[in-house]
C-alpha atoms as a PDB file:
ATOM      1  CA  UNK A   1       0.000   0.000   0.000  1.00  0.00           C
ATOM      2  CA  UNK A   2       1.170   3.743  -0.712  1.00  0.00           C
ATOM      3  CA  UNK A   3       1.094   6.385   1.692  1.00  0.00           C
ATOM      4  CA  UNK A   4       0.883   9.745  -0.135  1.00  0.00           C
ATOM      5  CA  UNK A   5       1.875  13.208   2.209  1.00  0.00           C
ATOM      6  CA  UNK A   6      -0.601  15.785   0.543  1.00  0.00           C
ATOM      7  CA  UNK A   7       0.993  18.722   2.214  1.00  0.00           C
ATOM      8  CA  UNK A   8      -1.858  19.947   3.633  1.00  0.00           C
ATOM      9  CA  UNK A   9      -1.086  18.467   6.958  1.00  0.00           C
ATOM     10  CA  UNK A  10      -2.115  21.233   9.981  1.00  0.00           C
ATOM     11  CA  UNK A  11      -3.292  23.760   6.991  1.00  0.00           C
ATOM     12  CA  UNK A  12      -6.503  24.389   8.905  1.00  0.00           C
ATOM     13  CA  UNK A  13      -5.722  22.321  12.395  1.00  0.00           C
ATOM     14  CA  UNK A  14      -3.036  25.088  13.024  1.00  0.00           C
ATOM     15  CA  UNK A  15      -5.397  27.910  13.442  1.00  0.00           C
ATOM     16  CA  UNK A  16      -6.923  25.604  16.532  1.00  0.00           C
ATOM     17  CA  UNK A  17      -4.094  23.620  17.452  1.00  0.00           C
ATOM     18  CA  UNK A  18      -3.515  25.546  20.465  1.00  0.00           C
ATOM     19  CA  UNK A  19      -7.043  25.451  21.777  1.00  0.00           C
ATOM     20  CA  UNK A  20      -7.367  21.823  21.050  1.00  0.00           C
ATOM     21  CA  UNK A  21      -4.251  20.648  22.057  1.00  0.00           C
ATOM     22  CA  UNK A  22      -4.210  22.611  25.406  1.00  0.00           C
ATOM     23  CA  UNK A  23      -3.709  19.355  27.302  1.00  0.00           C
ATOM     24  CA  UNK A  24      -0.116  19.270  26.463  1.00  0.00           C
ATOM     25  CA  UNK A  25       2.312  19.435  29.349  1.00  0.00           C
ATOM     26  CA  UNK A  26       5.095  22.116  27.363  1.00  0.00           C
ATOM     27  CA  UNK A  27       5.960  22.988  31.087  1.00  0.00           C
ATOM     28  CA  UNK A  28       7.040  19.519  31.972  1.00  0.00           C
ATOM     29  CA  UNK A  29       8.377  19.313  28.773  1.00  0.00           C
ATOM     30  CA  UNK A  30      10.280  22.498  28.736  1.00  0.00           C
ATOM     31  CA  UNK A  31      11.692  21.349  32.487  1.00  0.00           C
ATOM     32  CA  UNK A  32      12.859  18.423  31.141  1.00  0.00           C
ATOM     33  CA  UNK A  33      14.734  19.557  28.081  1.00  0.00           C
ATOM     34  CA  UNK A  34      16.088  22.363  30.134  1.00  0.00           C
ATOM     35  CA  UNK A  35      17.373  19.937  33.051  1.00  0.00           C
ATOM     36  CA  UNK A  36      19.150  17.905  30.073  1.00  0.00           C
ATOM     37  CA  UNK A  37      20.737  20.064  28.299  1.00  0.00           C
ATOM     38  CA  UNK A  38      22.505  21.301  31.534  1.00  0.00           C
ATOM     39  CA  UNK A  39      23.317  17.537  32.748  1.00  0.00           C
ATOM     40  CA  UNK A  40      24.718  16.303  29.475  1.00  0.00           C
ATOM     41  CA  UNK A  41      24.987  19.157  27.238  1.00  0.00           C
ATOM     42  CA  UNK A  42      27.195  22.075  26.045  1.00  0.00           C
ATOM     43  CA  UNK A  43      24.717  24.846  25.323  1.00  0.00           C
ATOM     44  CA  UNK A  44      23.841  27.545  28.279  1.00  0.00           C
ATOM     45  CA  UNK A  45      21.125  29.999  28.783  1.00  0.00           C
ATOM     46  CA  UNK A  46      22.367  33.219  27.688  1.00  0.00           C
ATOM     47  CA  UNK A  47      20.222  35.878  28.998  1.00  0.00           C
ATOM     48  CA  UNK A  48      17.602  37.889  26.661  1.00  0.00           C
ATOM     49  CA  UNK A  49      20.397  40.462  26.322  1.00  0.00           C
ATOM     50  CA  UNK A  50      23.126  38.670  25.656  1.00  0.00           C
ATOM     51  CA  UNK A  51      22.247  37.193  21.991  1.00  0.00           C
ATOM     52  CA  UNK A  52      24.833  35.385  19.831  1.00  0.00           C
ATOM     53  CA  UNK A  53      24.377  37.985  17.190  1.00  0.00           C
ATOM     54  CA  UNK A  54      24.332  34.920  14.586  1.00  0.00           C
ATOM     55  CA  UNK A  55      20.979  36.111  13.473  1.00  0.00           C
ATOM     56  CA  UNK A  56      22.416  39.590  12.240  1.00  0.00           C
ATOM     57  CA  UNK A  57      25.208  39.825   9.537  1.00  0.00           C
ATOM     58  CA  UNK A  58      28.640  40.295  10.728  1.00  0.00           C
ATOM     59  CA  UNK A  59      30.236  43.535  10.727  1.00  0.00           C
ATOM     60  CA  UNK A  60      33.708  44.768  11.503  1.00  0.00           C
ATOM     61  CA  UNK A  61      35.638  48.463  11.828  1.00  0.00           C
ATOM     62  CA  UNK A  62      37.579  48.689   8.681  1.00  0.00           C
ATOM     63  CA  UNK A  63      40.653  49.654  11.508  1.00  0.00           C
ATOM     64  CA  UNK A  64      40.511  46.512  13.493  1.00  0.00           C
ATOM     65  CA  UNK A  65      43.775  44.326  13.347  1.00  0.00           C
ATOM     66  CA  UNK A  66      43.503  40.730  11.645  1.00  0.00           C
ATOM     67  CA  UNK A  67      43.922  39.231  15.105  1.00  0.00           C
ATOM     68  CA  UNK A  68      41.239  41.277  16.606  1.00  0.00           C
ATOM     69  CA  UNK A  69      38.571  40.202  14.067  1.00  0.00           C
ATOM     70  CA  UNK A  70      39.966  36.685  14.330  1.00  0.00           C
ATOM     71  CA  UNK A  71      39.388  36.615  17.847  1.00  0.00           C
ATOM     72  CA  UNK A  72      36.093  37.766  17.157  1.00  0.00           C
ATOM     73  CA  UNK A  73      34.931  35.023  15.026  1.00  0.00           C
ATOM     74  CA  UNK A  74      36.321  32.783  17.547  1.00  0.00           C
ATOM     75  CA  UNK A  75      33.760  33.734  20.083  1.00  0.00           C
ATOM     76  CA  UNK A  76      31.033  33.672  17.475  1.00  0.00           C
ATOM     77  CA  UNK A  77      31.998  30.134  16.882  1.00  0.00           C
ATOM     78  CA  UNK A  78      31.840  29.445  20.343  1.00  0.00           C
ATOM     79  CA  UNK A  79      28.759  30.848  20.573  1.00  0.00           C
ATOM     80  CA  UNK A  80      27.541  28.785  18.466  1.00  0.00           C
ATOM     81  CA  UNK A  81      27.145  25.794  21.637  1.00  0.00           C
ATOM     82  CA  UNK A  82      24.294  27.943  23.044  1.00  0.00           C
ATOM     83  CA  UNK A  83      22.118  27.791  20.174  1.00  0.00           C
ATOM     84  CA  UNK A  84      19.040  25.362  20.926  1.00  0.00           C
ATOM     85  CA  UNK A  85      17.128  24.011  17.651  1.00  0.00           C
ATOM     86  CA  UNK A  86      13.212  23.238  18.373  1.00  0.00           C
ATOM     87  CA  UNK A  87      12.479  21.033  15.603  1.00  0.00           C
ATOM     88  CA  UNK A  88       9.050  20.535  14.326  1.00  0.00           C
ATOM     89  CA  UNK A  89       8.274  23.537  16.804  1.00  0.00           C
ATOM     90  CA  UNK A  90       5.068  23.762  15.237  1.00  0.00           C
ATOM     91  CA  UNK A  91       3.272  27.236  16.430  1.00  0.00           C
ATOM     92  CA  UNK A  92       5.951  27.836  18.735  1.00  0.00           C
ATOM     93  CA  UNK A  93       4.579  27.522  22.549  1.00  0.00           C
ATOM     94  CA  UNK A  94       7.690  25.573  24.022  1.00  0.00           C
ATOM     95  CA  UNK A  95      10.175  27.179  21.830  1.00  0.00           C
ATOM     96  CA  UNK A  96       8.928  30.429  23.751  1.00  0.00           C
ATOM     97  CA  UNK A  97       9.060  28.804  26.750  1.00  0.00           C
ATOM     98  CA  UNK A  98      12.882  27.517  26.327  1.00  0.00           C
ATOM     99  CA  UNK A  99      13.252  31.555  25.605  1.00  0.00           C
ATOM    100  CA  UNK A 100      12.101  32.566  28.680  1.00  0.00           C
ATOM    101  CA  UNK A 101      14.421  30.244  30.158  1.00  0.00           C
ATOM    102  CA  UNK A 102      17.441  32.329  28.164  1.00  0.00           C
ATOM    103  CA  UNK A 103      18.249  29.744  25.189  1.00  0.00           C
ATOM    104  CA  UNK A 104      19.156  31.221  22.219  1.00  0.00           C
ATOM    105  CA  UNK A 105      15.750  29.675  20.366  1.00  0.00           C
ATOM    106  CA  UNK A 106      15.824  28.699  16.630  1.00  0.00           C
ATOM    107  CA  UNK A 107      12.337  26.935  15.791  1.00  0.00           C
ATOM    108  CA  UNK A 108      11.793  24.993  12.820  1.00  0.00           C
ATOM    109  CA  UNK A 109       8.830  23.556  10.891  1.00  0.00           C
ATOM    110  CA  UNK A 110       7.340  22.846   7.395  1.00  0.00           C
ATOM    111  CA  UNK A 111       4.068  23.727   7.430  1.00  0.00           C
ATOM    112  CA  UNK A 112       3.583  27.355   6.995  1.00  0.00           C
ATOM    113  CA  UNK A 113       0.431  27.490   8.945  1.00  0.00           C
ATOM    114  CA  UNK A 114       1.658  26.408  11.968  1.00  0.00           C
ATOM    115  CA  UNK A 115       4.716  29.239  11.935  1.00  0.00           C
ATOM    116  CA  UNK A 116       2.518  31.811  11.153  1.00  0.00           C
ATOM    117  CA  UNK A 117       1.459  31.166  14.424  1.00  0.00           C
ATOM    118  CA  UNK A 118       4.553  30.844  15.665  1.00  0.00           C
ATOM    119  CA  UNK A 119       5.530  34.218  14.337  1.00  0.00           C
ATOM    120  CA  UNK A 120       2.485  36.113  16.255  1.00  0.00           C
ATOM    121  CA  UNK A 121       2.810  34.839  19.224  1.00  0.00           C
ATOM    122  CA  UNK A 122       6.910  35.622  18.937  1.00  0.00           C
ATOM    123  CA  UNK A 123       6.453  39.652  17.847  1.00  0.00           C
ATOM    124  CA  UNK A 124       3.315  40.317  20.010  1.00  0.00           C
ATOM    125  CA  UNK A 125       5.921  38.978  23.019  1.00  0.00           C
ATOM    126  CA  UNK A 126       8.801  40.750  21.461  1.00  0.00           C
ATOM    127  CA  UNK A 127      10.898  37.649  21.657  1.00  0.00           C
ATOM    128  CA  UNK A 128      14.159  36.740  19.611  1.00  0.00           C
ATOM    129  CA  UNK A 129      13.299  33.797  17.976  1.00  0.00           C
ATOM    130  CA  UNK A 130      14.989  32.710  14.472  1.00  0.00           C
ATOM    131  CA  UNK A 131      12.044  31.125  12.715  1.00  0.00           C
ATOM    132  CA  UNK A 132      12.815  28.580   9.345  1.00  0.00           C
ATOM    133  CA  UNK A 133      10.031  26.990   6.865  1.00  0.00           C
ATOM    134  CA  UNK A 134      12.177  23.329   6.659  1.00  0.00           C
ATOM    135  CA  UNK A 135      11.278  19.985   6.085  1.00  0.00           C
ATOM    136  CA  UNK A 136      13.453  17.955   8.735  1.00  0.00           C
ATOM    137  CA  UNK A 137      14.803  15.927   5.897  1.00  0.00           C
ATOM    138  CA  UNK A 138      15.946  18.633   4.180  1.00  0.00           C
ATOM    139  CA  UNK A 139      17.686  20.399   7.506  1.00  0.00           C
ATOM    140  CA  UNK A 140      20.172  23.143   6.661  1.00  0.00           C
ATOM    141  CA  UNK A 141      21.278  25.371   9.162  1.00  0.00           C
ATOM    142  CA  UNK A 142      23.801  28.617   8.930  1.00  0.00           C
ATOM    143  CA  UNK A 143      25.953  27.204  11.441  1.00  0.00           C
ATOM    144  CA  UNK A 144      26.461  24.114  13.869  1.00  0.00           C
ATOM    145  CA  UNK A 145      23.840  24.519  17.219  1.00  0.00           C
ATOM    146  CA  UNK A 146      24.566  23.274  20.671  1.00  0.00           C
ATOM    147  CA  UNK A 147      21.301  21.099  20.926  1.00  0.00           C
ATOM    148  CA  UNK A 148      18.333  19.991  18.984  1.00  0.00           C
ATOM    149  CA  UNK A 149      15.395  18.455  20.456  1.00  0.00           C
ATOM    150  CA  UNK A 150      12.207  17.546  18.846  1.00  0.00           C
ATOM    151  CA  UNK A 151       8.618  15.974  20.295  1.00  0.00           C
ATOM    152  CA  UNK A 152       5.177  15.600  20.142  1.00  0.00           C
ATOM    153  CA  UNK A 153       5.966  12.776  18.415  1.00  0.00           C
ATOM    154  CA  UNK A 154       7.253  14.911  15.104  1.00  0.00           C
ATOM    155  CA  UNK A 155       9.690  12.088  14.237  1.00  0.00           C
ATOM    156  CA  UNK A 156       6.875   9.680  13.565  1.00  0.00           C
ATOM    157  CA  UNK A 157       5.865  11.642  10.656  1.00  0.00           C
ATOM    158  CA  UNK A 158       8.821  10.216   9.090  1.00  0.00           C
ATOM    159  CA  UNK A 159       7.641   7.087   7.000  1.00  0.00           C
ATOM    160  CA  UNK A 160      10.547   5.407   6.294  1.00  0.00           C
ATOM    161  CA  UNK A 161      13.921   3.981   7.641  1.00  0.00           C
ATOM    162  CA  UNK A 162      15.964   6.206   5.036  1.00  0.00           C
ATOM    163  CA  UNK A 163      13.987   9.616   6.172  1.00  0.00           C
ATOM    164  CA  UNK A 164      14.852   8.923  10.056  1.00  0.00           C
ATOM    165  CA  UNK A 165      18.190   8.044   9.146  1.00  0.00           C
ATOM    166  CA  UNK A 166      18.802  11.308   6.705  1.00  0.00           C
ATOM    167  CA  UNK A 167      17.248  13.586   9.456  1.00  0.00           C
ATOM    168  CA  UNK A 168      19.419  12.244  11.981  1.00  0.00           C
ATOM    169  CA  UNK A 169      22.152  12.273   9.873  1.00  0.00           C
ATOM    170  CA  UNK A 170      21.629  16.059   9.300  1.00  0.00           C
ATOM    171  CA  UNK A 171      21.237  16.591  12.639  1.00  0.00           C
ATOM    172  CA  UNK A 172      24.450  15.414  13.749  1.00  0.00           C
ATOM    173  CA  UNK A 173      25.630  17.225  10.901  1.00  0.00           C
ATOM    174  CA  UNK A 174      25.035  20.679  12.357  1.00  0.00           C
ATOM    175  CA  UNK A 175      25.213  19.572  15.840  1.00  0.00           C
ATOM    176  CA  UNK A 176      28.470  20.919  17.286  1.00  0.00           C
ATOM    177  CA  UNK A 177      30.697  18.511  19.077  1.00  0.00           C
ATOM    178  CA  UNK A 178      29.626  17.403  22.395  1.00  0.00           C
ATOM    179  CA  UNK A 179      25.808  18.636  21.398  1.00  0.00           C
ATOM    180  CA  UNK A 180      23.026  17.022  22.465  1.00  0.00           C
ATOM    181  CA  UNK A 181      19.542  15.650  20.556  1.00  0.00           C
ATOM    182  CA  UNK A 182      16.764  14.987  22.426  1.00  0.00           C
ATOM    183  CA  UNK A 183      13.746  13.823  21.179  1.00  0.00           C
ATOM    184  CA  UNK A 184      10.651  11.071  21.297  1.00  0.00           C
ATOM    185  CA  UNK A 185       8.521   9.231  19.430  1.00  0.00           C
ATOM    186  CA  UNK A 186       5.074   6.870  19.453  1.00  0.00           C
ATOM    187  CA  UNK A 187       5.826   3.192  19.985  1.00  0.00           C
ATOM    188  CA  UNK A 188       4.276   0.233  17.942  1.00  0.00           C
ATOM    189  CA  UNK A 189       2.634  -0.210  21.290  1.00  0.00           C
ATOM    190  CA  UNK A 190       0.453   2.601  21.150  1.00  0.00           C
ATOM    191  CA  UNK A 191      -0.801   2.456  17.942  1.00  0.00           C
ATOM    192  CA  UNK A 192      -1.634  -1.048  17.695  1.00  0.00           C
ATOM    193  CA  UNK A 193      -3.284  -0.724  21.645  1.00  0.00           C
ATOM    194  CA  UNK A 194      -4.289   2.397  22.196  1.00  0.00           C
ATOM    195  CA  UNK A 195      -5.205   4.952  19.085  1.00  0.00           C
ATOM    196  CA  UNK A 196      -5.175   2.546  16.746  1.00  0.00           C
ATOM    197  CA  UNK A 197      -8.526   2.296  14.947  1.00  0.00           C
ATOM    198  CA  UNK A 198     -10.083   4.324  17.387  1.00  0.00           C
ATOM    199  CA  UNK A 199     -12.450   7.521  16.783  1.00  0.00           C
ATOM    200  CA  UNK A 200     -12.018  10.328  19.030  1.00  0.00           C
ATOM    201  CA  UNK A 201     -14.362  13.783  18.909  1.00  0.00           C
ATOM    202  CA  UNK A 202     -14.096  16.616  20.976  1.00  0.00           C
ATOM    203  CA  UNK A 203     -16.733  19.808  21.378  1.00  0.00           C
ATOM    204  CA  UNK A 204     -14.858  22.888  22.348  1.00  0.00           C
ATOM    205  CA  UNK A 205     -17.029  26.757  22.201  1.00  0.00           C
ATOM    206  CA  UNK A 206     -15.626  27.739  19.136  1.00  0.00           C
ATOM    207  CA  UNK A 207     -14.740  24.648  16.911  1.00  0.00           C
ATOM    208  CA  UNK A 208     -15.069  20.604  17.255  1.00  0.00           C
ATOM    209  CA  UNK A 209     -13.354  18.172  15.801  1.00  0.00           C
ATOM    210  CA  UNK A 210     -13.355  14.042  14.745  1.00  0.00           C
ATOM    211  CA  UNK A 211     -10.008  12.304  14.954  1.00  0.00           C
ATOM    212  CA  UNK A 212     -10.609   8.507  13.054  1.00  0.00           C
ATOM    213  CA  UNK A 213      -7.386   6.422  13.003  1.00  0.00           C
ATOM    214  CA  UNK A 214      -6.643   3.353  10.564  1.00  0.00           C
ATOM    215  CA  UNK A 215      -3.974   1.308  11.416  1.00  0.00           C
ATOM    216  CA  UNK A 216      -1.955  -0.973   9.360  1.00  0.00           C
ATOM    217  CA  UNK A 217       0.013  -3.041  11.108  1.00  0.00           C
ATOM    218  CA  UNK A 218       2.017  -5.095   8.221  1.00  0.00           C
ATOM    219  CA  UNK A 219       3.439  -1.502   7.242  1.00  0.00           C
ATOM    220  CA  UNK A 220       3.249  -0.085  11.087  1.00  0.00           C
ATOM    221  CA  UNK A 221       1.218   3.425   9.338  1.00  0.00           C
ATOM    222  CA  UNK A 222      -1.536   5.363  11.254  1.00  0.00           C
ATOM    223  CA  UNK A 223      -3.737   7.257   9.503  1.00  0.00           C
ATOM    224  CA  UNK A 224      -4.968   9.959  11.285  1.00  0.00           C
ATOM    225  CA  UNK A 225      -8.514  11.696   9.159  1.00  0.00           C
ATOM    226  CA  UNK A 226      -9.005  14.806  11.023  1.00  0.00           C
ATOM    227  CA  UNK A 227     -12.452  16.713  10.522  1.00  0.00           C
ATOM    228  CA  UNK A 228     -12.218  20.108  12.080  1.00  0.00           C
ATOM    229  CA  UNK A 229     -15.288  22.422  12.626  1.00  0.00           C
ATOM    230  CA  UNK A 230     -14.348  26.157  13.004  1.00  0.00           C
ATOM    231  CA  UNK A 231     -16.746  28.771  13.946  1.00  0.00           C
ATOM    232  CA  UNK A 232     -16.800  31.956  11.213  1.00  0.00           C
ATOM    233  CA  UNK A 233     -17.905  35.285  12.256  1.00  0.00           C
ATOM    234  CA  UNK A 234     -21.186  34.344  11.678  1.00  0.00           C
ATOM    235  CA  UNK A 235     -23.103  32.878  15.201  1.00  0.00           C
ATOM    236  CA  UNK A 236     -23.517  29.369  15.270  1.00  0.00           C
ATOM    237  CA  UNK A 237     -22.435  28.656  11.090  1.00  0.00           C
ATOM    238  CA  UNK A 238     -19.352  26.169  11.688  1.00  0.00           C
ATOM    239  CA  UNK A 239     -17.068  25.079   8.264  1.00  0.00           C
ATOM    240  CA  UNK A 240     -15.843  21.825   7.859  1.00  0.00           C
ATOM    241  CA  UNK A 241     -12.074  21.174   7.135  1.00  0.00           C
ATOM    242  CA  UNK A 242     -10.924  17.820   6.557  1.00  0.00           C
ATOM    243  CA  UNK A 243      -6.841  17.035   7.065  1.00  0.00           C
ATOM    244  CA  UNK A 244      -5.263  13.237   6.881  1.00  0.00           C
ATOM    245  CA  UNK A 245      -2.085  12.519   7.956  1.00  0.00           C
ATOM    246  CA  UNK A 246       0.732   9.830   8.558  1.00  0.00           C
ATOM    247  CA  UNK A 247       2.413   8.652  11.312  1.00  0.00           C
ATOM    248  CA  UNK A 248       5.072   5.730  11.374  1.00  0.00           C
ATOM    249  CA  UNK A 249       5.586   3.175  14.476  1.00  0.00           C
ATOM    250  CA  UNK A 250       8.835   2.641  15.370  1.00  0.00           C
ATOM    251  CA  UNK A 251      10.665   0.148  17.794  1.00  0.00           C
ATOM    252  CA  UNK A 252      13.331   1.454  20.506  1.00  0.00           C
ATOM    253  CA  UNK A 253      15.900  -1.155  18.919  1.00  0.00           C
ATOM    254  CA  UNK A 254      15.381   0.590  15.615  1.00  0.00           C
ATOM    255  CA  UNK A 255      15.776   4.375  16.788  1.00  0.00           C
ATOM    256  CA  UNK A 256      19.472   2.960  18.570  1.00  0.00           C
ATOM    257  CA  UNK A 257      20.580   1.425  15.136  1.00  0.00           C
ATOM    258  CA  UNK A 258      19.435   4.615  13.546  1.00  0.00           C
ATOM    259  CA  UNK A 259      21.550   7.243  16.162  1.00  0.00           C
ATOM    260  CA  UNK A 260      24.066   4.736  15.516  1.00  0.00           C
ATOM    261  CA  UNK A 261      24.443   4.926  11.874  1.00  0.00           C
ATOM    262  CA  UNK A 262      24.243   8.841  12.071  1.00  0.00           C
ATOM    263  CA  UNK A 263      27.208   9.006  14.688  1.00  0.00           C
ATOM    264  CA  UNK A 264      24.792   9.536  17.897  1.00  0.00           C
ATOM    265  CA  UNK A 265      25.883   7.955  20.627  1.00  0.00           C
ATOM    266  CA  UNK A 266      22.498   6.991  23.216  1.00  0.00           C
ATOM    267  CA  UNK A 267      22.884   8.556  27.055  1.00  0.00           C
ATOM    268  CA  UNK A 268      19.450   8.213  28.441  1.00  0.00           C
ATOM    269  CA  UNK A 269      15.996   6.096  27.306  1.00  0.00           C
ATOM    270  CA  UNK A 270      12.980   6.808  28.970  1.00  0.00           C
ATOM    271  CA  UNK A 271       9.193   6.144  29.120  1.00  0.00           C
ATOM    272  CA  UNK A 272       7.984   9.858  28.780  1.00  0.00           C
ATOM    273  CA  UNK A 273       5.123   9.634  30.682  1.00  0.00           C
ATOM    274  CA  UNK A 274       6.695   7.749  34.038  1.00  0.00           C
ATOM    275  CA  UNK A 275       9.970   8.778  33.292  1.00  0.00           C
ATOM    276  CA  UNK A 276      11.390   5.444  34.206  1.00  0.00           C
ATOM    277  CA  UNK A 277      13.144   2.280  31.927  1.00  0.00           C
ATOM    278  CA  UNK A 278      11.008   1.673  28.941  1.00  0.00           C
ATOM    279  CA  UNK A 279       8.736  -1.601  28.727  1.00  0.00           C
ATOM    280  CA  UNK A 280       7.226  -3.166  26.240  1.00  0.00           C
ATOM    281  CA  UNK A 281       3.398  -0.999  27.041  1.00  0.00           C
ATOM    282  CA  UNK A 282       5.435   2.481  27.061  1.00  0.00           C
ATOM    283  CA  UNK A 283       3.623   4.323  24.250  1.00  0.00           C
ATOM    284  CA  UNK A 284       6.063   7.166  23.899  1.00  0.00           C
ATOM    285  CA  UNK A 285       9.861   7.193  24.461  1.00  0.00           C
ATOM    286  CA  UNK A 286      12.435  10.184  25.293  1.00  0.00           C
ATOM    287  CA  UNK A 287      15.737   9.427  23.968  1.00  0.00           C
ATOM    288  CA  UNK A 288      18.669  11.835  24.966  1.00  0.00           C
ATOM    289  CA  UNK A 289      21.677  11.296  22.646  1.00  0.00           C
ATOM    290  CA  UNK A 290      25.089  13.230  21.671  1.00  0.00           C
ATOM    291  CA  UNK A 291      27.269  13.895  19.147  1.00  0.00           C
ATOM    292  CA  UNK A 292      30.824  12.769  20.538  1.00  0.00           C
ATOM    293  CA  UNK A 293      33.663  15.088  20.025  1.00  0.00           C
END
């Protein structure tokens, strides 16, 4: 069977995601990451006022020595550990959150729906946020980045062994040495027991939606067929959007061989929701791995 991505994924879900998906825990989330990054990592919370000045194009006094501008792009190379990479940051919420923590945020994510979002919610808060339109597979960065982490599951929208491996491989690509990537993904477990060929609707004030999911186990796909009903500015007159998209299972045996073949070495597995050792009914896993100098 062939799984066709129609690129509409989150083209109308994005202007409710946030209402609709306010039952995710970006604060624990946001603790976590931030309690890696300084056990294991290289990158450091800045300050709001202490930017790398990566975003802005270098410029030097035409009566600066050559060692003075050398040691200058010395310390914008070693700035370069404290950039964090949200990828798949979708409209943004725990990228702001990392800011607020000091990281030097860059968020990343291919639909442009979604960053539009992301966008708003970055200039009404008058944050510094480096926004890119990127497919993860095609990741190219301006410079190497101290960390990249990516969840909600974003790496199960890659359908394939080859498109894990040639994210990760990009990934530890721009990842500078001793950098960190952090990120989780649904297990077989889940979608065979849990969402798998399930139906789930939800009423909110101002839009509804139906969630049907199709599972196919011999190719370990979910389809997800999203109906979305958004309230226009007329009362009570709803439109109907409809979205489908694709999510891949994964084992924890395969994500290792795939880190491995991109030059990640594995520090920490965990079940995301207990935070303990992964068993065989965890339904999503937190992996913590680094590039090795």
């Amino acid at each position: 069977m062939k799984y066709v991505e129609d690129g509409r994924e989150y083209e109308a879900l994005a202007s409710v995601y946030d209402e609709l998906m306010d039952n995710i825990p970006y604060t624990e989330w946001c603790d976590v990451i931030d309690r890696m990054i300084k056990e294991y990592g290289i990158s450091k919370p800045v300050g709001h006022d202490q930017r790398s000045g990566l975003f802005d194009e270098l410029k030097y006094e035409e009566d600066k020595s050559d060692n003075e501008t050398q040691l200058s792009e010395k310390e914008l190379l070693e700035s370069e550990k404290n950039l964090v990479v949200d990828l798949g940051c979708g409209t943004g919420t725990l990228t702001g959150l990392m800011y607020k923590r000091g990281y030097d945020m860059i968020g990343i994510d291919s639909s442009d729906a979604m960053l539009d979002i992301a966008l708003k919610k970055r200039d009404d808060k008058e944050y510094d946020i480096l926004y890119i339109n990127q497919d993860m597979r095609d990741l190219d960065l301006y410079s190497t980045v101290g960390t990249v982490y990516s969840v909600c599951d974003t790496v199960n929208y890659l359908l394939s062994d080859e498109d894990v491996i040639r994210t990760f491989k990009l990934v530890a690509k721009f990842l500078y040495p001793g950098g960190l990537f952090m990120f989780d993904f649904n297990t077989i477990y889940k979608y065979e027991n849990v969402i798998g060929n399930t139906t789930i609707a939800e009423n909110r004030e101002s839009c509804a939606f139906i969630w049907e999911n199709f599972y196919d186990d011999e190719d370990r796909i979910n389809e997800y067929d999203v109906s979305i009903f958004i309230e226009q500015d007329e009362p009570d007159v709803f439109k109907r959007y409809v979205e489908t998209h694709y999510q891949r299972g994964y084992t924890l045996g395969q994500m290792h061989s795939f880190l491995k073949r991109a030059g990640l070495k594995v520090l920490l597995v965990r079940d995301s929701d207990t935070r303990d050792e992964p068993t065989g009914q965890s339904q999503r896993i937190f992996i913590v791995a680094v590039k090795e100098a």
